[in-house]
Protein backbone atom coordinates (compact mmCIF):
# COMPACT_ATOMS: atom_id res chain seq x y z
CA UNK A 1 27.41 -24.85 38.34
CA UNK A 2 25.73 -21.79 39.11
CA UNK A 3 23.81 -22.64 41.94
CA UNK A 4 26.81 -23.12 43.84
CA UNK A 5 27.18 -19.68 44.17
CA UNK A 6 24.28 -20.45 47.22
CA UNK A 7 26.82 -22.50 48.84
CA UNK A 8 26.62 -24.49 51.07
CA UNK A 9 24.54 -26.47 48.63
CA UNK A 10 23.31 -30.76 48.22
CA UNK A 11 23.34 -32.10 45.17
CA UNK A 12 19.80 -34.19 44.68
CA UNK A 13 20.62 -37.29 42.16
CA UNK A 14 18.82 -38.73 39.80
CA UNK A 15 17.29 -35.08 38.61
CA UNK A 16 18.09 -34.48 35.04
CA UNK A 17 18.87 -32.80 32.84
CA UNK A 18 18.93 -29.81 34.86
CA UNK A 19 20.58 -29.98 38.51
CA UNK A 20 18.65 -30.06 41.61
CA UNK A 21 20.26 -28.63 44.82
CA UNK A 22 19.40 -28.22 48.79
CA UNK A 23 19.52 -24.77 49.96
CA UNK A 24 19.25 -23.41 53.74
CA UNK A 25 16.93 -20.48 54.26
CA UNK A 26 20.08 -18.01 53.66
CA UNK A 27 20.82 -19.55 50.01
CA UNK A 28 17.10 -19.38 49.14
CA UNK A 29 17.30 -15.37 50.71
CA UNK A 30 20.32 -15.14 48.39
CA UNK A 31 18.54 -16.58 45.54
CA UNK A 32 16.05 -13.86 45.79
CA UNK A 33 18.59 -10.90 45.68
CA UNK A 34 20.08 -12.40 42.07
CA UNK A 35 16.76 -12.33 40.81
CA UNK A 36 15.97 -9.01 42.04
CA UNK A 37 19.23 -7.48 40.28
CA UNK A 38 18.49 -9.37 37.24
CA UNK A 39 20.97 -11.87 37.19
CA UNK A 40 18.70 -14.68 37.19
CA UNK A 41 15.42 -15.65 35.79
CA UNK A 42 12.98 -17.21 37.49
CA UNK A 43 11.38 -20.33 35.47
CA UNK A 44 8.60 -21.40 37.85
CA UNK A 45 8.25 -21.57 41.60
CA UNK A 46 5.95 -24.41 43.46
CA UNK A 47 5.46 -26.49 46.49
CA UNK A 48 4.85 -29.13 48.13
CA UNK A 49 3.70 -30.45 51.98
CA UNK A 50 6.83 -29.48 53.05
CA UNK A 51 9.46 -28.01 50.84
CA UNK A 52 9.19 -25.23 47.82
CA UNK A 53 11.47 -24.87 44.85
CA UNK A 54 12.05 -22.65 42.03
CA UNK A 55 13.53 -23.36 38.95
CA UNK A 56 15.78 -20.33 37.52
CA UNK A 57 18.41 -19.82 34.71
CA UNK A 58 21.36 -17.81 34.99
CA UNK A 59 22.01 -15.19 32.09
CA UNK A 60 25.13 -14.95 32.01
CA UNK A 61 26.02 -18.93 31.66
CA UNK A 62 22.75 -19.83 29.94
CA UNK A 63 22.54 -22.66 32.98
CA UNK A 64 19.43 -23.22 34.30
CA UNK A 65 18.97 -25.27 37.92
CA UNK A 66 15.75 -26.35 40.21
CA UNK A 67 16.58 -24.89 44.00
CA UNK A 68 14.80 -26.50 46.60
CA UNK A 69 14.24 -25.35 50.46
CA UNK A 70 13.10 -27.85 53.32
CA UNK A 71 9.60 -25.89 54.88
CA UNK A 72 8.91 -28.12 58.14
CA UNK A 73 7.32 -25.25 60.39
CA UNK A 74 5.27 -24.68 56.96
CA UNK A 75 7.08 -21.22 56.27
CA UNK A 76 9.30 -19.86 53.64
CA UNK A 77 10.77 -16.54 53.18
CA UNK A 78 8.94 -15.26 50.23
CA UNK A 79 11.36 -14.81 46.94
CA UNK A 80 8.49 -11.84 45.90
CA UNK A 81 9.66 -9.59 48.27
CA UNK A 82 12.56 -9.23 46.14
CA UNK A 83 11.07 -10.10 42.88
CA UNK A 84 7.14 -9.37 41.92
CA UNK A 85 7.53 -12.34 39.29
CA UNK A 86 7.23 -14.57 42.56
CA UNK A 87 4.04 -13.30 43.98
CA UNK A 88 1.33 -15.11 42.00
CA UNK A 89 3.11 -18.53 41.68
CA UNK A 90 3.66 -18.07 46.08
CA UNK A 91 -0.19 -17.24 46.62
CA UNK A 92 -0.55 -20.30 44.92
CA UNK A 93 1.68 -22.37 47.23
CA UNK A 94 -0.44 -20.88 50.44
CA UNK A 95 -3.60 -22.02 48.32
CA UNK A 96 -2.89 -25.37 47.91
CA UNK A 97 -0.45 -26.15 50.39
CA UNK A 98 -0.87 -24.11 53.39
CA UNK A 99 2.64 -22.83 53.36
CA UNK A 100 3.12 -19.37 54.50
CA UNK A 101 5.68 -16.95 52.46
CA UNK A 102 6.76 -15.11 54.87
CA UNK A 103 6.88 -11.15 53.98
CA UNK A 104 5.00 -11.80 51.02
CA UNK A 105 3.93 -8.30 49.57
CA UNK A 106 0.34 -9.17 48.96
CA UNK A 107 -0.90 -12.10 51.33
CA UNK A 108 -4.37 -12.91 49.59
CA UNK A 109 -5.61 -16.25 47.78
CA UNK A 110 -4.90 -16.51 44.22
CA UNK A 111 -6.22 -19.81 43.11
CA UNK A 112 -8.84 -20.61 46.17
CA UNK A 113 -12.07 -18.49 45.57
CA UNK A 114 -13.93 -20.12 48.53
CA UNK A 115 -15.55 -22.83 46.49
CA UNK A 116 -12.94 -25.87 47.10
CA UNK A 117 -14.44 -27.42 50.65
CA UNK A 118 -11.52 -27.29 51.77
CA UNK A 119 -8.28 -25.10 52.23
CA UNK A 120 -4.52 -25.87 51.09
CA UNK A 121 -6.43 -29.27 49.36
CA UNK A 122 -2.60 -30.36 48.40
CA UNK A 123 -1.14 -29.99 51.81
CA UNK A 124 -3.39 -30.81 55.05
CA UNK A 125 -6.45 -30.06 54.48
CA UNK A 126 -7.92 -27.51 56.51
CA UNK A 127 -11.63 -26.09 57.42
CA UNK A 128 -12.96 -24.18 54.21
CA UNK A 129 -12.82 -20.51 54.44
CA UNK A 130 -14.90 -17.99 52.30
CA UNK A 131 -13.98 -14.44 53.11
CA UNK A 132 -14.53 -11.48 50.69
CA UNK A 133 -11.80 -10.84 48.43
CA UNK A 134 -10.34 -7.41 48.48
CA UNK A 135 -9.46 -5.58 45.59
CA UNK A 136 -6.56 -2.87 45.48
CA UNK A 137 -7.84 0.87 46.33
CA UNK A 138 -7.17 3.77 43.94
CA UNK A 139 -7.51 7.55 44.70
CA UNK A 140 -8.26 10.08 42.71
CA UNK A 141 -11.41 12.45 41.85
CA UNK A 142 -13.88 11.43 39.94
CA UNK A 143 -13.07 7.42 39.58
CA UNK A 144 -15.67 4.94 38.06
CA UNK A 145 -14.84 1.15 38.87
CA UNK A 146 -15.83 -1.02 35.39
CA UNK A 147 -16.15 -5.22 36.45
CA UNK A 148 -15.57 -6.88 33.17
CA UNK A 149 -16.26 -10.84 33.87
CA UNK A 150 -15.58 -13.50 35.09
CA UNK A 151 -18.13 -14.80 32.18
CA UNK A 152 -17.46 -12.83 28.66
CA UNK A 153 -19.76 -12.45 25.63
CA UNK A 154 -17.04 -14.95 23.58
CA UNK A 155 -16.27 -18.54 24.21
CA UNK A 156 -13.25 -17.77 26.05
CA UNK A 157 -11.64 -18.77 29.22
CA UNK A 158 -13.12 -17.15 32.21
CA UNK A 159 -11.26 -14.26 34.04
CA UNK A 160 -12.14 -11.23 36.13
CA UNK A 161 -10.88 -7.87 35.52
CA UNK A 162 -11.61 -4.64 37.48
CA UNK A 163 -11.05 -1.28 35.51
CA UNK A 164 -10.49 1.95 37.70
CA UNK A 165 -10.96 4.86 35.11
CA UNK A 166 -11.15 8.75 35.13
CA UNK A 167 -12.70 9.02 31.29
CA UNK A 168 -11.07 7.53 28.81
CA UNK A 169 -7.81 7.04 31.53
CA UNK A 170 -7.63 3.84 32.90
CA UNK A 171 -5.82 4.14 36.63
CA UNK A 172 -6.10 0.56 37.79
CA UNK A 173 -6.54 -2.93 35.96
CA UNK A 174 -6.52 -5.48 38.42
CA UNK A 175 -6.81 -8.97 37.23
CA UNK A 176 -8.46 -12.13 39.11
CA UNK A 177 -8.02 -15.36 37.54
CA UNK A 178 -8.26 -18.80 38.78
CA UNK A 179 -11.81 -19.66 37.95
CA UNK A 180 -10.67 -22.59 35.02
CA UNK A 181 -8.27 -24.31 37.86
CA UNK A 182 -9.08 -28.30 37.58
CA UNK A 183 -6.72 -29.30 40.25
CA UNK A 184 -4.44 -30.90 37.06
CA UNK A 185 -1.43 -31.51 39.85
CA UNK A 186 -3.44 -32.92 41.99
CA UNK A 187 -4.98 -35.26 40.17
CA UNK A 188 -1.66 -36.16 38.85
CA UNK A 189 -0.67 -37.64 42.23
CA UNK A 190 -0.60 -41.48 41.89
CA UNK A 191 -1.48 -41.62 38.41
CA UNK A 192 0.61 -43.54 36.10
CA UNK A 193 2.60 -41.68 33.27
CA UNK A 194 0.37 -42.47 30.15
CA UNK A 195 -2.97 -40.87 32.14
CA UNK A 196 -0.39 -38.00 33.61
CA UNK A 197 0.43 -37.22 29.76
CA UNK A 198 -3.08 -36.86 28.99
CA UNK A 199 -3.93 -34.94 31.88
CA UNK A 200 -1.19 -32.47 30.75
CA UNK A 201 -2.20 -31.91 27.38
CA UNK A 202 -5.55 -31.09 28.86
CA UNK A 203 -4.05 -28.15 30.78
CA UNK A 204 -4.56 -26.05 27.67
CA UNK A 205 -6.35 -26.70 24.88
CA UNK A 206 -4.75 -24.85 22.32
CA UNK A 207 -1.00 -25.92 23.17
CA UNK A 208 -2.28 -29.44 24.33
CA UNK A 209 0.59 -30.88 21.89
CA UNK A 210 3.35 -28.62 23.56
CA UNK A 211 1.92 -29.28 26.39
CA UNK A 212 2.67 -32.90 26.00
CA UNK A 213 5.94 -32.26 24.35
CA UNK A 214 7.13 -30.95 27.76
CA UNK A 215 5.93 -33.05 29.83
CA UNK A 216 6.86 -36.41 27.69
CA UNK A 217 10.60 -34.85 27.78
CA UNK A 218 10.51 -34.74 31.47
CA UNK A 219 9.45 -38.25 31.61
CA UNK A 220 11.77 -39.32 29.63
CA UNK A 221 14.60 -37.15 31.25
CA UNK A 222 13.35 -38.86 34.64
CA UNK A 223 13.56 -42.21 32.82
CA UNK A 224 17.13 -42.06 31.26
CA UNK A 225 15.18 -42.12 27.89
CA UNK A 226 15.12 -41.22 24.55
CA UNK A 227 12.34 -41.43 21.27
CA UNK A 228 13.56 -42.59 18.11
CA UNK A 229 15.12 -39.89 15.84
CA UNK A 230 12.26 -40.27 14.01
CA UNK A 231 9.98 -39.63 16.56
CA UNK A 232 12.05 -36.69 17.73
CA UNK A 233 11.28 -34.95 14.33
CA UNK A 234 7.55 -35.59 14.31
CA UNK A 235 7.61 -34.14 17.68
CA UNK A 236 8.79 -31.03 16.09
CA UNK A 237 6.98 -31.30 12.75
CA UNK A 238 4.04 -31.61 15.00
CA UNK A 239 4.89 -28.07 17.48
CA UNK A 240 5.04 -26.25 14.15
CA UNK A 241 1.54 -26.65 13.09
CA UNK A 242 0.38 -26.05 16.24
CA UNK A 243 2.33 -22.81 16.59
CA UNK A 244 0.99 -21.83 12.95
CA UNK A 245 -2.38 -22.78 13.54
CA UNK A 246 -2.34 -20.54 16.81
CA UNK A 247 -0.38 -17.78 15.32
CA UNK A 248 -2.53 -17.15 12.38
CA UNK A 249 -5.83 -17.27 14.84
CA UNK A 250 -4.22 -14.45 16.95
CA UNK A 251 -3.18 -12.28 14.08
CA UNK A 252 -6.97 -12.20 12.74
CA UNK A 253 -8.19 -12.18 16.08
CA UNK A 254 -6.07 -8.69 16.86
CA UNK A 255 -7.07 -7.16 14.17
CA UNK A 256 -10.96 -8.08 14.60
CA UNK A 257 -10.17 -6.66 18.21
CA UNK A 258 -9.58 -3.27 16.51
CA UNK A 259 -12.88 -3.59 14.16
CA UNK A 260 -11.06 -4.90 11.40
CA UNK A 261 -13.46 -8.33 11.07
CA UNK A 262 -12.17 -9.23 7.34
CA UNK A 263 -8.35 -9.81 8.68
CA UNK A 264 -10.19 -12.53 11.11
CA UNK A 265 -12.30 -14.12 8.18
CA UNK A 266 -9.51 -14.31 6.23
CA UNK A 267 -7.00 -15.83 8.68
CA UNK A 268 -9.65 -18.15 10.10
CA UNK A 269 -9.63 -19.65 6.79
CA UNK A 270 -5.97 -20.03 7.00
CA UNK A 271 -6.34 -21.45 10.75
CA UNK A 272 -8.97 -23.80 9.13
CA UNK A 273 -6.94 -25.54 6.74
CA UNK A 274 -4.05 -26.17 8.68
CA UNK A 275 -6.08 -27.73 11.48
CA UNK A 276 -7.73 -30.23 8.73
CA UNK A 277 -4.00 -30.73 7.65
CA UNK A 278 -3.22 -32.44 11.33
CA UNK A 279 -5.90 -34.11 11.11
CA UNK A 280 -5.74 -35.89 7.98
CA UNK A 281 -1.52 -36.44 9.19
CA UNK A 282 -2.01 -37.51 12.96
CA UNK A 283 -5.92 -38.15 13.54
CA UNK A 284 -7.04 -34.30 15.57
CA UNK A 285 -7.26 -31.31 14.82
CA UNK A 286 -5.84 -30.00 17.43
CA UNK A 287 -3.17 -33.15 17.72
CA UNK A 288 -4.31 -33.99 21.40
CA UNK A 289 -2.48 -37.23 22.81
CA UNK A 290 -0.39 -37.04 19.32
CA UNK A 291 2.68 -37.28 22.03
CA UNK A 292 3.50 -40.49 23.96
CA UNK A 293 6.28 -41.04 26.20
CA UNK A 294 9.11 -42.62 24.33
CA UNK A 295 7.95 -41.17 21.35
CA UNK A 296 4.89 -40.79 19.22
CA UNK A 297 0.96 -41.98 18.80
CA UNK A 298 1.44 -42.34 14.91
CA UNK A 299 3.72 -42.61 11.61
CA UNK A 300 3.24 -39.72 9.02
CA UNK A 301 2.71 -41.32 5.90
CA UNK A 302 3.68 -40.48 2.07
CA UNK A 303 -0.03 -39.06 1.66
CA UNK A 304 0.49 -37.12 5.11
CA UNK A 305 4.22 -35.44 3.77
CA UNK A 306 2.91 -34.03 0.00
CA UNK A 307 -0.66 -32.38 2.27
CA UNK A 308 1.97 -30.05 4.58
CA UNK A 309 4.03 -29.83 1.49
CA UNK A 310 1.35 -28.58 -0.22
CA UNK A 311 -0.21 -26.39 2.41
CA UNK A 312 3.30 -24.88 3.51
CA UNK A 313 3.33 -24.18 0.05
CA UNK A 314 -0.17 -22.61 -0.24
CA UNK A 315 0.47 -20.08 2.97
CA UNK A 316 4.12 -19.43 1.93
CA UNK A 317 2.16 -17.46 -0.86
CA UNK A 318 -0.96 -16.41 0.90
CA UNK A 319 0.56 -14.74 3.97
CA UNK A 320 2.67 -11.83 2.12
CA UNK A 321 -1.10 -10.83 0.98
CA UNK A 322 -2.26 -10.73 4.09
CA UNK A 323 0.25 -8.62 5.45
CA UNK A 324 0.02 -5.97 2.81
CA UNK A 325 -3.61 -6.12 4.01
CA UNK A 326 -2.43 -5.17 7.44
CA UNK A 327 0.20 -3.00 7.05
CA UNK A 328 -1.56 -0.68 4.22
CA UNK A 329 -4.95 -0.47 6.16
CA UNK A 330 -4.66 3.21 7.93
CA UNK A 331 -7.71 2.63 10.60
CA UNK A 332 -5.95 -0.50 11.67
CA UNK A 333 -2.12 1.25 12.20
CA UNK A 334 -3.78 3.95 14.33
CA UNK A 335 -5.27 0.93 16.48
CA UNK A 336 -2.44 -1.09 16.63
CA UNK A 337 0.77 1.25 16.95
CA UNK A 338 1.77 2.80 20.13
CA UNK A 339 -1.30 0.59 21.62
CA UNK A 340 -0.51 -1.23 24.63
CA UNK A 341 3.00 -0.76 25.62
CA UNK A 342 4.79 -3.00 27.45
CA UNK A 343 8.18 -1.79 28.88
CA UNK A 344 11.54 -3.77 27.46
CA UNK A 345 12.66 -3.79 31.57
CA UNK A 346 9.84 -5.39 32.60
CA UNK A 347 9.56 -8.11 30.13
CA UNK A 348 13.12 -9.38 31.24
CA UNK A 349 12.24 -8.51 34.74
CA UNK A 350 9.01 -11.15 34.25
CA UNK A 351 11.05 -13.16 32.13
CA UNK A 352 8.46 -12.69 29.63
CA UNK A 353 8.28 -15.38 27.32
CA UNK A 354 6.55 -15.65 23.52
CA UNK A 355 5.47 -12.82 21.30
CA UNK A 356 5.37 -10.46 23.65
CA UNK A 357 8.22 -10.67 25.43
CA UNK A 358 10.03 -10.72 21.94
CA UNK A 359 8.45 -7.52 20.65
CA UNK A 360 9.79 -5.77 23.72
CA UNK A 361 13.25 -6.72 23.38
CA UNK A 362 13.58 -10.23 25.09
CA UNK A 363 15.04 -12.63 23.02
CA UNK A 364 14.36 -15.84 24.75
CA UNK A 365 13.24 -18.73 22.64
CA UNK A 366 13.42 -22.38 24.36
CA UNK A 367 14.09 -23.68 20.81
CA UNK A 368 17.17 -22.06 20.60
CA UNK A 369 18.26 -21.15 24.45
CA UNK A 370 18.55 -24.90 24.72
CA UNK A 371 18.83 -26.34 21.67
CA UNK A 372 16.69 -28.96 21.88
CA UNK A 373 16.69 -31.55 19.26
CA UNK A 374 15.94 -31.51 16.65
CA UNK A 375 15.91 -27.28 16.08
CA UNK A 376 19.61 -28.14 17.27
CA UNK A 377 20.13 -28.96 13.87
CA UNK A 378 17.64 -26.56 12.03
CA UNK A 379 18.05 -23.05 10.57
CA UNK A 380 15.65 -20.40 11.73
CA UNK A 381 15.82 -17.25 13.64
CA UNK A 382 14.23 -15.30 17.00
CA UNK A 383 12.51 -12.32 15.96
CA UNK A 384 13.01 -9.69 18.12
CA UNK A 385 11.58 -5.74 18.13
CA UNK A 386 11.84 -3.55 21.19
CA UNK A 387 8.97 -1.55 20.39
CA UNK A 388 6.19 -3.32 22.66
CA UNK A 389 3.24 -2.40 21.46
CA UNK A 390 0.38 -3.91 19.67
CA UNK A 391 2.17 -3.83 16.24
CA UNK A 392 5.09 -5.17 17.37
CA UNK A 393 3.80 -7.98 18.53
CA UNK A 394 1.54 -8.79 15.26
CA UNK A 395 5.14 -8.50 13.32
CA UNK A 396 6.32 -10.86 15.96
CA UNK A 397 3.87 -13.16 14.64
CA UNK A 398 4.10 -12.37 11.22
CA UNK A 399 7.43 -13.08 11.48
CA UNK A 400 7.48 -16.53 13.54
CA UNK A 401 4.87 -17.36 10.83
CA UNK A 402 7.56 -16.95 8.49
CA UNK A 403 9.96 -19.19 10.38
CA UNK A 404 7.51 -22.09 11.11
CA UNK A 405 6.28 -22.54 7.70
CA UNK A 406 10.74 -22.67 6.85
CA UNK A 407 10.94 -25.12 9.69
CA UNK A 408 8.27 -27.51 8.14
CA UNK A 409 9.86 -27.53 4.54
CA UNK A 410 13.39 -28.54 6.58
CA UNK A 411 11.92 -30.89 8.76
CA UNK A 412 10.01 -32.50 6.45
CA UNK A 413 13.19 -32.60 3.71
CA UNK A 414 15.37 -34.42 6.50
CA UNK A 415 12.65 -36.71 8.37
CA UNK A 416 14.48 -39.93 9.09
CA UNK A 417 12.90 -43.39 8.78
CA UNK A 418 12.35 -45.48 11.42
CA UNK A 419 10.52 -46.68 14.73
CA UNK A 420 8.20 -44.01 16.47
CA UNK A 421 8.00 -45.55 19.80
CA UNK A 422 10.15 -47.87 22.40
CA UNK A 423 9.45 -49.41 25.17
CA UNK A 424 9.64 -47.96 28.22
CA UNK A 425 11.50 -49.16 31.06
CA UNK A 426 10.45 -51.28 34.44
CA UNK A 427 10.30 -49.19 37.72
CA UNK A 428 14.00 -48.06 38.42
CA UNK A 429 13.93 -47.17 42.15
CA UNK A 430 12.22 -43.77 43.56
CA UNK A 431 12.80 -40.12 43.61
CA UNK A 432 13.84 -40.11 40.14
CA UNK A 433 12.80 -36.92 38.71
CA UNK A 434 13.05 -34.76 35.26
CA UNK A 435 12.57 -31.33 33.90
CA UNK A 436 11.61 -29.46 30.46
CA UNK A 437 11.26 -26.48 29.07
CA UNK A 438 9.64 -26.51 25.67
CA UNK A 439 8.70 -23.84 22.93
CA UNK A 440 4.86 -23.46 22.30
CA UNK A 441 3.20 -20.63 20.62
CA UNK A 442 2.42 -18.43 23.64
CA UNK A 443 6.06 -19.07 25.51
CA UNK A 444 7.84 -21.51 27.04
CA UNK A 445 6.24 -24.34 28.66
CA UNK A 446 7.69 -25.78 32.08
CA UNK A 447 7.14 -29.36 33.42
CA UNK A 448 8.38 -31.07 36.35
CA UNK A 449 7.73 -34.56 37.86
CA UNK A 450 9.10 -37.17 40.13
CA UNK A 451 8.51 -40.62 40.15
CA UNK A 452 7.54 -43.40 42.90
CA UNK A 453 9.23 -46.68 43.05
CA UNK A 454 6.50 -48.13 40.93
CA UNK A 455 7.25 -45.60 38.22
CA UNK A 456 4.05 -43.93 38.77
CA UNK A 457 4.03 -39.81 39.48
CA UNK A 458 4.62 -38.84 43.52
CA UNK A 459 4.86 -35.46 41.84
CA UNK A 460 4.59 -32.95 39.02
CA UNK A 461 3.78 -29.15 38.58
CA UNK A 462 3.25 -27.53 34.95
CA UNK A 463 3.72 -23.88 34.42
CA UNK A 464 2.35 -21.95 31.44
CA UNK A 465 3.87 -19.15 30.08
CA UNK A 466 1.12 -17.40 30.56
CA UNK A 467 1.86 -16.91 34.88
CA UNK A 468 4.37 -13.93 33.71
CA UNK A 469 2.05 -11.82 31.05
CA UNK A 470 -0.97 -11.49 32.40
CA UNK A 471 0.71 -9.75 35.01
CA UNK A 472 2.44 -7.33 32.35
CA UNK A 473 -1.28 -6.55 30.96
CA UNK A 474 -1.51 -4.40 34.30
CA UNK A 475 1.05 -2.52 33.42
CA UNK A 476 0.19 -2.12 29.66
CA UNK A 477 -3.16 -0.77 30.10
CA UNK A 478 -1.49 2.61 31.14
């Protein structure tokens, strides 16, 4: 195992599929350094009253591991003074747990904007605290600062960003985000696992069925449980549509961001159909709660197999159109390429999941890195492009499109028959715990839970893919 190179480390039992070890404030030092020369990934990093832990994934092996350090003066020694990937995810441990990371390169709150009542809210509670948040300086003559947000003219999610620009040169984008948290964790605490799924796939609405993919897998993982084959397949029938769905939305959406509106009519129409599709085959658009644990919330009938059939079909022929639309439009290319670069060495360093790490040269897909079932069984391939711009990372999704819409023919031409669901198991003793990492449209998806005697959650964090790129859009704007 990898993450004996830490040694001395402790086994934890009863955490699967991935191992859980113990670490002393040297190992989790150590741990830091591999990340820093590249070594290792890191997968997510979290906390708790009194211990933090970081899931990583060795390159070399493909192994991936959850380390865990003991905190009981409340400090840590911050991983982000080796790795920036750390820094967000441990300003979020001093939010809601009080922790201190100790040498942390940029000490202020992340997640806590002053509005809570309370600090740390997950850890002791402490006296609220609303002090003025600091932004970053930048020098320079002739600077004008630009405050786009929090609240934006479209009905997206809310988000602060501060533009520092000589001209038409941007110097600084800082970011603050934050404003959406609903304390999902929290509320987690004590719940049982059927109102823990549903608070998962409420995380984000438009992976709420990944979302529940990941975390049903590490419920069942904690469990010692497995769907029916059936249900397995579903699962995955059910991640493709949602990935299409998302991926055609984005690809108009880009291209209405560079005044090209028809590309967004025209794939909205596309997103449109395939959304009524799920919905006619599992009962929501969006297939919210569509995931239970132990398998699935309904059977995809005859009627439900010839509708994807037909629409896989119908975009299998409508997409090269829209693509010829894309690539021969001239106004859009000089939007589009050389736009927005993001560096190949800093998507690996960020282990930059999705699109965009792909179209700079990462070639990390969950599907495959693991081999989940059932894409353990499946043909398809990763695109990759090391380009990093804008265009890439339409062809990324051009591409993917491509894939999914292969993915639903074979799943649908090898769906077994069978039960959907079983019944879950009684209460088997505490501190079980699982993990996941699952394949959405936007990156891989993390969950991570632990149980209480009773079987209900003591525990669980949920990282989205999203934690490393917006980070990278910093660096882009240059």
């Amino acid at each position: 195992m990898f993450l004996e190179q830490l040694s001395p480390v402790t086994r934890v039992r009863h955490h699967r599929p991935w191992p859980r070890a113990l670490v002393d404030i040297e190992g989790w030092r150590l741990a830091g350094t591999r990340l820093a020369d590249g070594a290792w990934t890191l997968v997510s990093l979290w906390g708790e009253q009194d211990a933090v832990h970081a899931a990583i994934r060795d390159h070399a092996s493909g192994e991936a591991g959850v380390l865990s350090l003991a905190c009981p003066d409340g400090r840590f020694p911050s991983l982000a003074q080796f790795h920036a990937p750390a820094l967000r995810l441990e300003r979020t441990v001093q939010d809601l747990f009080g922790l201190i990371a100790e040498s942390l390169p940029d000490p202020r709150p992340w997640l806590d904007h002053g509005r809570w009542g309370v600090c740390h809210p997950m850890g002791t509670p402490g006296q609220a605290e609303s002090k003025p948040y600091t932004f970053l300086p930048a020098e320079g003559e002739s600077l004008t600062q630009i405050s786009v947000g929090p609240v934006h003219a479209g009905i997206i999610e809310p988000g602060f960003f501060r533009f520092t620009a000589n001209g038409e040169t941007v110097v600084r984008l800082e970011e603050r985000l934050g404003y959406a948290h609903k304390g999902i964790e929290s509320l987690m605490q004590g719940a049982d696992l059927a109102r823990g799924l549903k608070l998962a796939g409420r995380a984000c609405g438009d992976s709420t069925l990944a979302y529940g993919y990941a975390f049903a897998q590490a419920a069942e993982a904690a469990l010692g449980i497995s769907p029916p084959p059936r249900a397995v397949w579903l699962r995955a029938l059910m991640a493709e549509l949602e990935r299409l769905a998302n991926h055609f939305g984005d690809f108009g959406a880009i291209c209405n961001d560079a005044a090209f509106a028809i590309m967004l009519a025209q794939c909205g129409v596309v997103r449109e159909q395939i959304l009524r599709a799920a919905d006619l085959c599992f009962g929501h658009r969006m297939m919210r709660d569509g995931i239970v644990i132990g398998g699935v919330a309904s059977d995809l009938s005859a009627e439900g197999q010839g509708v994807l059939r037909a629409l896989a079909a119908k975009l299998t022929k409508r997409l090269p159109r829209l693509v010829e639309l894309y690539d021969h439009t001239a106004s859009l290319q000089d939007r589009t390429v050389g736009t927005g670069i993001l560096r190949t060495e800093l998507a690996h360093q960020y282990g930059c999941g999705g699109t965009i790490g792909r179209a700079s040269g990462r070639d990390f897909d969950a599907r495959k890195a693991l081999a989940y079932a059932p894409y353990d069984t499946l043909q398809f391939d990763v695109p990759v492009l090391k380009a990093g711009d804008v265009n890439a990372r339409i062809w990324i999704r051009i591409r993917e499109i491509e894939q999914s819409l292969s993915l639903l023919t074979q799943i649908l031409d090898r769906l077994p028959d069978g039960a959907i669901q079983i019944d879950l198991p009684l209460a088997q003793g505490d501190g079980r715990e699982g993990v996941a990492l699952v394949e959405g449209f936007r990156g891989d998806i993390f969950t991570w839970l632990r149980l209480n005697p009773d079987g209900s959650i003591a525990r669980a964090h949920l990282r989205d893919p999203s934690w490393f790129q917006w980070p990278l859009l910093e660096a882009a704007i240059e």
